[in-house]
N, C-alpha and C. Protein backbone atom coordinates (compact mmCIF):
# COMPACT_ATOMS: atom_id res chain seq x y z
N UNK A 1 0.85 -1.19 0.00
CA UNK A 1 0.00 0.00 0.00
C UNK A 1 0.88 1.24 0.00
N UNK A 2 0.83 2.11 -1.17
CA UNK A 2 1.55 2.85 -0.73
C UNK A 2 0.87 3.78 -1.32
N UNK A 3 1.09 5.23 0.01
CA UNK A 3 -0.03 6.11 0.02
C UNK A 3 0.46 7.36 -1.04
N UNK A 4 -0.55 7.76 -1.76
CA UNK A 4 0.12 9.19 -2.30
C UNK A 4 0.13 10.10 -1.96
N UNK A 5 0.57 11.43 -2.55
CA UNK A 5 1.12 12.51 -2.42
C UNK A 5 -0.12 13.22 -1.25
N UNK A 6 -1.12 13.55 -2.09
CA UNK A 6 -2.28 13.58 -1.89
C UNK A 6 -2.68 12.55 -0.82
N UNK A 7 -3.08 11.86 0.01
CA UNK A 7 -3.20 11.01 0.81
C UNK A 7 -2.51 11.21 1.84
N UNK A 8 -1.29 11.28 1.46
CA UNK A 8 -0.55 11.65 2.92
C UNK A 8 -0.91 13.20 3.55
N UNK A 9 -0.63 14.13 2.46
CA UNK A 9 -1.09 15.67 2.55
C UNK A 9 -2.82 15.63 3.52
N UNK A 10 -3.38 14.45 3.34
CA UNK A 10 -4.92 14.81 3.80
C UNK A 10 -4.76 14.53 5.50
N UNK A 11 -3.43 13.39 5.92
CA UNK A 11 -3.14 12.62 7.40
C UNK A 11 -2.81 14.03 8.14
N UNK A 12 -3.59 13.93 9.22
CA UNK A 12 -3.46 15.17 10.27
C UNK A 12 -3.73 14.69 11.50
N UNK A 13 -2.50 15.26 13.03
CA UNK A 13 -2.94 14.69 13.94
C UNK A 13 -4.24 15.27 14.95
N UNK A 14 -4.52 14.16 15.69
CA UNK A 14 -5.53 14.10 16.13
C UNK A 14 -5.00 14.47 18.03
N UNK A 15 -6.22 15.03 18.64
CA UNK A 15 -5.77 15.93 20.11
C UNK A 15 -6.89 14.20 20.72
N UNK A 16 -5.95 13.49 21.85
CA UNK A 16 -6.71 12.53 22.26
C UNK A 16 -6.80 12.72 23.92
N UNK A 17 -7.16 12.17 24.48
CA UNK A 17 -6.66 11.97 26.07
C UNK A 17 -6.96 10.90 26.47
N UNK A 18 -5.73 10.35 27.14
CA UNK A 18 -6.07 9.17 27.85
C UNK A 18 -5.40 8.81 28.94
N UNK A 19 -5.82 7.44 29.10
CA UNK A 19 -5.68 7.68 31.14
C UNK A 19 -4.47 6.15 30.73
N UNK A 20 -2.93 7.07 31.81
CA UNK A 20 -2.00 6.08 31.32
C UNK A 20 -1.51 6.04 32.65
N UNK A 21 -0.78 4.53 33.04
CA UNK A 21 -0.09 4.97 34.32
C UNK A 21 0.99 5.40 34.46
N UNK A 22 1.30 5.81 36.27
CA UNK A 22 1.85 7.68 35.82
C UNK A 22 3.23 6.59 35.94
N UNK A 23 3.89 5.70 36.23
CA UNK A 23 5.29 5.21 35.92
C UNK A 23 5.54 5.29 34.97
N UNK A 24 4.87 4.66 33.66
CA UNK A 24 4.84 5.10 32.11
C UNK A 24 4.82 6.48 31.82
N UNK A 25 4.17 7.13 32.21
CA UNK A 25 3.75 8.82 31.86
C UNK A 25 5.05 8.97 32.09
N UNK A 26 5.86 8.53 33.73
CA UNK A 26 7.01 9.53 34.40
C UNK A 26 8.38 9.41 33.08
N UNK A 27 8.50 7.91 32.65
CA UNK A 27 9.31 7.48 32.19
C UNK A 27 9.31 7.64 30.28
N UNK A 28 8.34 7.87 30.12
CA UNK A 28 7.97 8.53 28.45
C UNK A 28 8.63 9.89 28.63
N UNK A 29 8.20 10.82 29.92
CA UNK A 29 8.30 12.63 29.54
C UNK A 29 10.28 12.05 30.04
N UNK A 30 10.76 11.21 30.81
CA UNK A 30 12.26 11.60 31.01
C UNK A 30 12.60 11.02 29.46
N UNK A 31 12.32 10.65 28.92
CA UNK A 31 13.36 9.95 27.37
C UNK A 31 12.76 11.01 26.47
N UNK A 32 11.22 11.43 26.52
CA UNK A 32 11.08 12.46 25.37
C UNK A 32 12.10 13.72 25.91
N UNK A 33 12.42 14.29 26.56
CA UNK A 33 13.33 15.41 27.55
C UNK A 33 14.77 15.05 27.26
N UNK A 34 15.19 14.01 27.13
CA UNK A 34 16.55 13.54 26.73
C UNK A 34 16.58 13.87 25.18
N UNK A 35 15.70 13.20 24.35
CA UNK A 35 15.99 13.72 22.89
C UNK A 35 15.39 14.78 22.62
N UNK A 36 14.92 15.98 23.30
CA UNK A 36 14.99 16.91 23.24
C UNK A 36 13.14 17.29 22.18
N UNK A 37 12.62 16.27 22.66
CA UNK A 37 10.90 16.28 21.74
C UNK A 37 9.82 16.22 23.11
N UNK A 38 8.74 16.82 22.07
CA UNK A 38 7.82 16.64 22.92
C UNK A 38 7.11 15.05 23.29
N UNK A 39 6.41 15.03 24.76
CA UNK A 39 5.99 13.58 25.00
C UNK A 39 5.20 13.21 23.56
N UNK A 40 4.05 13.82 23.05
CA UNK A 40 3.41 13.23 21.98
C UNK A 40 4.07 12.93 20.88
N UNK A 41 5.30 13.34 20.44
CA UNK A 41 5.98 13.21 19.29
C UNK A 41 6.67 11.80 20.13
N UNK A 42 7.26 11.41 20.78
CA UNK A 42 7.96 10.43 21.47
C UNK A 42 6.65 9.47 21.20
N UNK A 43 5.76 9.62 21.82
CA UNK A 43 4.81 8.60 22.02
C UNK A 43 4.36 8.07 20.45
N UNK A 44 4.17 8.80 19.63
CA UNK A 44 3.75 8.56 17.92
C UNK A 44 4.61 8.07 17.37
N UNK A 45 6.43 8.43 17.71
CA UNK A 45 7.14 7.96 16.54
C UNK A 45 7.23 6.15 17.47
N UNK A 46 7.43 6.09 18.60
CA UNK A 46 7.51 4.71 19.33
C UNK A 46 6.01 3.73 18.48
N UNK A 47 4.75 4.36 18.75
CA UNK A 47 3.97 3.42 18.49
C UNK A 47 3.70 3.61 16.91
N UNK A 48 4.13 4.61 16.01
CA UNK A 48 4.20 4.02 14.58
C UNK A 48 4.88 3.09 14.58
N UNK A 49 6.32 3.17 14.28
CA UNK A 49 7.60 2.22 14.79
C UNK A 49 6.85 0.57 14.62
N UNK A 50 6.41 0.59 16.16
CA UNK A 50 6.07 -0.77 16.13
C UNK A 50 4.63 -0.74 15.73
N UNK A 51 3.84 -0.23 15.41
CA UNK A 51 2.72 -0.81 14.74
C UNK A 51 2.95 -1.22 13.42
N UNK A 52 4.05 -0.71 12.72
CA UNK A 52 4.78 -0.89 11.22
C UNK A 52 5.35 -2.14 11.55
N UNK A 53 6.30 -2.51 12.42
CA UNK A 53 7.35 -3.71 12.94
C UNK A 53 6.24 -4.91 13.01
N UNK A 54 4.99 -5.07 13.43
CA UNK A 54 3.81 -5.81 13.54
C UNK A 54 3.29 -5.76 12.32
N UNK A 55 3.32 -5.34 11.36
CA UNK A 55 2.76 -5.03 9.81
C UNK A 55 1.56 -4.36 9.92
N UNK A 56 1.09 -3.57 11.28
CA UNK A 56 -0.53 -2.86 11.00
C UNK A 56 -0.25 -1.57 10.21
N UNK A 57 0.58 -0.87 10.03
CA UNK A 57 0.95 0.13 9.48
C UNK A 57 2.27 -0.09 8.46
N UNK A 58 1.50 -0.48 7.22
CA UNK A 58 2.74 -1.11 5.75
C UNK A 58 4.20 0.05 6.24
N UNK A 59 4.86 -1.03 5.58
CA UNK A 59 6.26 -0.58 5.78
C UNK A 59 6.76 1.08 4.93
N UNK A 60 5.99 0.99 3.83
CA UNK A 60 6.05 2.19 2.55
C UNK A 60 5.35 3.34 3.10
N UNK A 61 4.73 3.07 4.21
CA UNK A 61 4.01 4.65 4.89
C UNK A 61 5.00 5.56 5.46
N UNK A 62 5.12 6.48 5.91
CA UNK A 62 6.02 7.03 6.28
C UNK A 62 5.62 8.21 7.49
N UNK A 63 6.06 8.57 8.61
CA UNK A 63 5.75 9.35 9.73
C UNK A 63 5.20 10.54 9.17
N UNK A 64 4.39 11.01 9.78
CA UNK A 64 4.19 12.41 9.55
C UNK A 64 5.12 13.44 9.82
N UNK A 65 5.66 14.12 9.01
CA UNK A 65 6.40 15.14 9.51
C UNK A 65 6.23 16.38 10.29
N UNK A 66 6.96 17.49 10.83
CA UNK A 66 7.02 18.54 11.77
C UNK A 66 6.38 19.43 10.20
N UNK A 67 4.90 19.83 11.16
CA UNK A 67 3.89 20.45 10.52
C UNK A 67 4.02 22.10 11.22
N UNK A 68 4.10 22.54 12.38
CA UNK A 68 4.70 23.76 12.37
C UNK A 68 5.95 24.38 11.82
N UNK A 69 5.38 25.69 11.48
CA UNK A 69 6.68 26.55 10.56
C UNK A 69 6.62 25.82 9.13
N UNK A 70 6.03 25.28 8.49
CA UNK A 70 5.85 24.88 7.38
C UNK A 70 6.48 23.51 7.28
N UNK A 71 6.84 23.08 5.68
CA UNK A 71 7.60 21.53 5.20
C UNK A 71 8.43 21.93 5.88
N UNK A 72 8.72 20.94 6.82
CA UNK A 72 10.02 20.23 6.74
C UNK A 72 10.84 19.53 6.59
N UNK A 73 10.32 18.52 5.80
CA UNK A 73 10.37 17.07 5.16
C UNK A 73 11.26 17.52 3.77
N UNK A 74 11.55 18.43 3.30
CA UNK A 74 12.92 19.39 2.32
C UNK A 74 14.10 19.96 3.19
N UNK A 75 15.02 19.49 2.53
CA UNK A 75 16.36 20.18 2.87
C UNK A 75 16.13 21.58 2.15
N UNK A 76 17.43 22.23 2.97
CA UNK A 76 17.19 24.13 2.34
C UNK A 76 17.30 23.87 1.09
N UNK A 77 18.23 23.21 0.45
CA UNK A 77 18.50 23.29 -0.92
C UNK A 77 17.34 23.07 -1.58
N UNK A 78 16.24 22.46 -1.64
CA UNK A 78 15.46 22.11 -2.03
C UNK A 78 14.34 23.28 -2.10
N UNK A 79 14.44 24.03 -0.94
CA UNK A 79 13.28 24.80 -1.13
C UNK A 79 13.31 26.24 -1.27
């Protein structure tokens, strides 16, 4: 499956809440804080990752990229 241009352009994230326990919570915000991202970006690229590694999400899909401040999915040269 591999999604197009168009298709991917339409994928937008979604604002959820949910009830997690706080050892997990404590231990997600210290590793998102180490690489220097926010918890939700930590938490999305981990469970794409392995929902792809499990085959629920085909291998040819690709993360959503950093949607503030415009593309960033181009090098300068490119744009």
């Amino acid at each position: 499956m591999c999604l197009s241009l168009l298709e991917e352009m339409e994928r937008k994230r979604k604002s959820k809440s949910i009830s997690i326990d706080t050892l997990v919570w404590e231990a997600v915000e210290a590793q998102a804080e180490k690489q220097g991202i926010a918890v939700s970006r930590w938490l999305e690229n981990h469970l794409f990752d392995d929902l792809q590694k499990f085959g629920i999400i085909p291998k040819d899909v690709r993360r959503l990229g950093e949607r503030r401040g415009g593309d960033r999915t181009k090098s300068k040269e490119e744009q």
